[in-house]
Protein backbone atom coordinates (compact mmCIF):
# COMPACT_ATOMS: atom_id res chain seq x y z
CA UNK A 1 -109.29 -92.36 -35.35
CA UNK A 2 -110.84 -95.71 -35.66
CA UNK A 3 -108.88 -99.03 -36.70
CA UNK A 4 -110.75 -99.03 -40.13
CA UNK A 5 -109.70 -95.35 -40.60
CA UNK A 6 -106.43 -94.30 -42.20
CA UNK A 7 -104.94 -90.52 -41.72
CA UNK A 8 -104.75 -89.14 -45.54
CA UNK A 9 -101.23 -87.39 -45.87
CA UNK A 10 -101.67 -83.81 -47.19
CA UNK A 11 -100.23 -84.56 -50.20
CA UNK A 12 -102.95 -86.88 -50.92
CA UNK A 13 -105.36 -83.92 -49.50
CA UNK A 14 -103.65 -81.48 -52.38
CA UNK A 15 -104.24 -84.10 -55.24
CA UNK A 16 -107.68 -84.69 -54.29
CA UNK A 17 -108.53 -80.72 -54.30
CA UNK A 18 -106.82 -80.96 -57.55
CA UNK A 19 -109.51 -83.24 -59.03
CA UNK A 20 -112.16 -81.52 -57.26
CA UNK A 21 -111.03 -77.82 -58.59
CA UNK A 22 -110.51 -79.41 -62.34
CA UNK A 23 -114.55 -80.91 -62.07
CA UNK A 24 -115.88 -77.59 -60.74
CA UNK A 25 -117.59 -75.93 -64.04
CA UNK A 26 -118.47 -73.28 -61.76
CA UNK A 27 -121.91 -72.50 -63.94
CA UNK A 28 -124.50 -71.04 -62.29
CA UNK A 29 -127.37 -72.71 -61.30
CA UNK A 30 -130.51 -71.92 -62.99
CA UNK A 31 -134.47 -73.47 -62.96
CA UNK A 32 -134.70 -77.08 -64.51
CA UNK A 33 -137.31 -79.07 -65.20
CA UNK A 34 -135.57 -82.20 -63.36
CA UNK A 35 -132.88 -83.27 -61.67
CA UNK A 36 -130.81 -86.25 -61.26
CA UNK A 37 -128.92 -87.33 -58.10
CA UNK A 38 -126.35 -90.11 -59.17
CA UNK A 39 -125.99 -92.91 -56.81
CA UNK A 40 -122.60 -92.87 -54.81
CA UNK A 41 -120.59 -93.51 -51.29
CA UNK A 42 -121.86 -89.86 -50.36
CA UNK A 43 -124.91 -89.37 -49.01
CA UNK A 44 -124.40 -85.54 -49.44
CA UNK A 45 -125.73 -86.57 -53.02
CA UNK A 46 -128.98 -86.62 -51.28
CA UNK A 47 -128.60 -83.69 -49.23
CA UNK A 48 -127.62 -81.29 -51.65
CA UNK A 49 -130.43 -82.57 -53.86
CA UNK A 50 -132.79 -81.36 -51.29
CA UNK A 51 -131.16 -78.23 -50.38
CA UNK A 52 -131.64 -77.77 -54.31
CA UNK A 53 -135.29 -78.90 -54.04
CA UNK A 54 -136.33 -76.56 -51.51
CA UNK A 55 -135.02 -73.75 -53.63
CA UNK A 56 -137.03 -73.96 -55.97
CA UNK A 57 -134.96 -75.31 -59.23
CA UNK A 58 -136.82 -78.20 -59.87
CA UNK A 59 -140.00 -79.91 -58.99
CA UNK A 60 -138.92 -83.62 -59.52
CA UNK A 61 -135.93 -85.48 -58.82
CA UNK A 62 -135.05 -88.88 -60.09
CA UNK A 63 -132.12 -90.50 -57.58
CA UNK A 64 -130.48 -93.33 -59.71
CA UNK A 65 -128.28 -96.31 -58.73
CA UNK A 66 -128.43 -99.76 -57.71
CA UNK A 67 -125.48 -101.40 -55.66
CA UNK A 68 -121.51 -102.06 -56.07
CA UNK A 69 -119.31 -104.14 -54.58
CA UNK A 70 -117.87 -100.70 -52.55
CA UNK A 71 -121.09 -99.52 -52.05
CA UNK A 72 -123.30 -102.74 -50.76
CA UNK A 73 -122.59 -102.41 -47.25
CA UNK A 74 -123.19 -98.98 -47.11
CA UNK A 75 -126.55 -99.14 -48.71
CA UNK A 76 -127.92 -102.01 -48.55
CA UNK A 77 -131.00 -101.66 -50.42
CA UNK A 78 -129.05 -100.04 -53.00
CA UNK A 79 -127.69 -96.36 -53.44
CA UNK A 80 -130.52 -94.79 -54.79
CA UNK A 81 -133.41 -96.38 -52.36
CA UNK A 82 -131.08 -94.93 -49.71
CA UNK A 83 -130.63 -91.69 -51.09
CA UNK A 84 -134.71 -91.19 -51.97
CA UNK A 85 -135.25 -92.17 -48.03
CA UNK A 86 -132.57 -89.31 -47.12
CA UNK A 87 -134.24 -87.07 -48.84
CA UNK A 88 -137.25 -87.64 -47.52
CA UNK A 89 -136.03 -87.21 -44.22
CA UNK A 90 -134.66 -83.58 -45.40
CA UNK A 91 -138.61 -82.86 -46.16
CA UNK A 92 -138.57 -83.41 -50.36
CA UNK A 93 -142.42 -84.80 -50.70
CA UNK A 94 -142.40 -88.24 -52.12
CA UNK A 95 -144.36 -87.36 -55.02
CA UNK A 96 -141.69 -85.08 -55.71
CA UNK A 97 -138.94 -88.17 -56.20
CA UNK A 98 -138.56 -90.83 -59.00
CA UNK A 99 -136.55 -93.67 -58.15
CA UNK A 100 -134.32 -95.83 -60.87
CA UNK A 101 -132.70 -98.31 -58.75
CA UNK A 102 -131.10 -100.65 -61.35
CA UNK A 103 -128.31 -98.31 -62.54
CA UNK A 104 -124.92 -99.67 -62.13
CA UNK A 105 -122.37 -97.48 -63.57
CA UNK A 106 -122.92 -93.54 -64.85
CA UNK A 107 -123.55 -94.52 -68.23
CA UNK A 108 -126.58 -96.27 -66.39
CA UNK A 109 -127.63 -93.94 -64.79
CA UNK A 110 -128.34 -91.60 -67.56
CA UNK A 111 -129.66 -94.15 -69.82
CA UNK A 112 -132.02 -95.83 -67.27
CA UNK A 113 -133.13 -92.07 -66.03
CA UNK A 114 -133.87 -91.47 -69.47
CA UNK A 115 -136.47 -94.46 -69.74
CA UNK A 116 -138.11 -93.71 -66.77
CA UNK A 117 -138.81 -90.30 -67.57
CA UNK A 118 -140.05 -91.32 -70.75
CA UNK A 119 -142.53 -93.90 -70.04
């Protein structure tokens, strides 16, 4: 453990799982015509966008988000630049990714995705 790192106390570990049980909806996934990948600290964002990709449930993906305070040193060029460049990496062509890097909260996101895959 580094000095920047802090052990998380298992009760902390048991209210987090809380949270993360409550958000699972659990559907099952199912062809879409698009996906979105909302900027974040996780780059898994990215990862499991791809893993998506490559199965075949969508043929584009828009990766939204600009930067935060939290998230600025982290990604630099912003969250979704970051994530697009991740994905790429995991072997998503580039014509296969839309990129909305503006987005600064979730409300955002959606609204700025909405534009771009309008016009």
């Amino acid at each position: 453990m580094t000095d920047h790192q802090q052990a998380i106390a298992e009760e902390h570990w048991h209210q987090a799982k809380l949270i993360w049980d409550y958000h699972q909806m659990c559907h099952a996934l199912r062809p879409c015509d698009v996906a979105i990948g909302l900027g974040s600290h996780d780059l898994g964002v990215a990862a499991f966008s791809a893993h998506l990709y490559h199965a075949g449930l969508f043929p584009l993906l828009v990766f939204t988000g600009g930067n935060s305070p939290t998230t600025r040193a982290r990604f630099p060029r912003g969250e979704a630049v970051h994530f697009r460049e991740h994905a790429l990496e995991l072997g998503v062509p580039d014509e296969a990714i839309l990129l909305e890097p503006n987005a600064t909260n979730t409300g955002h996101n959606i609204t700025l995705s909405r534009r771009l895959l309008a016009g």
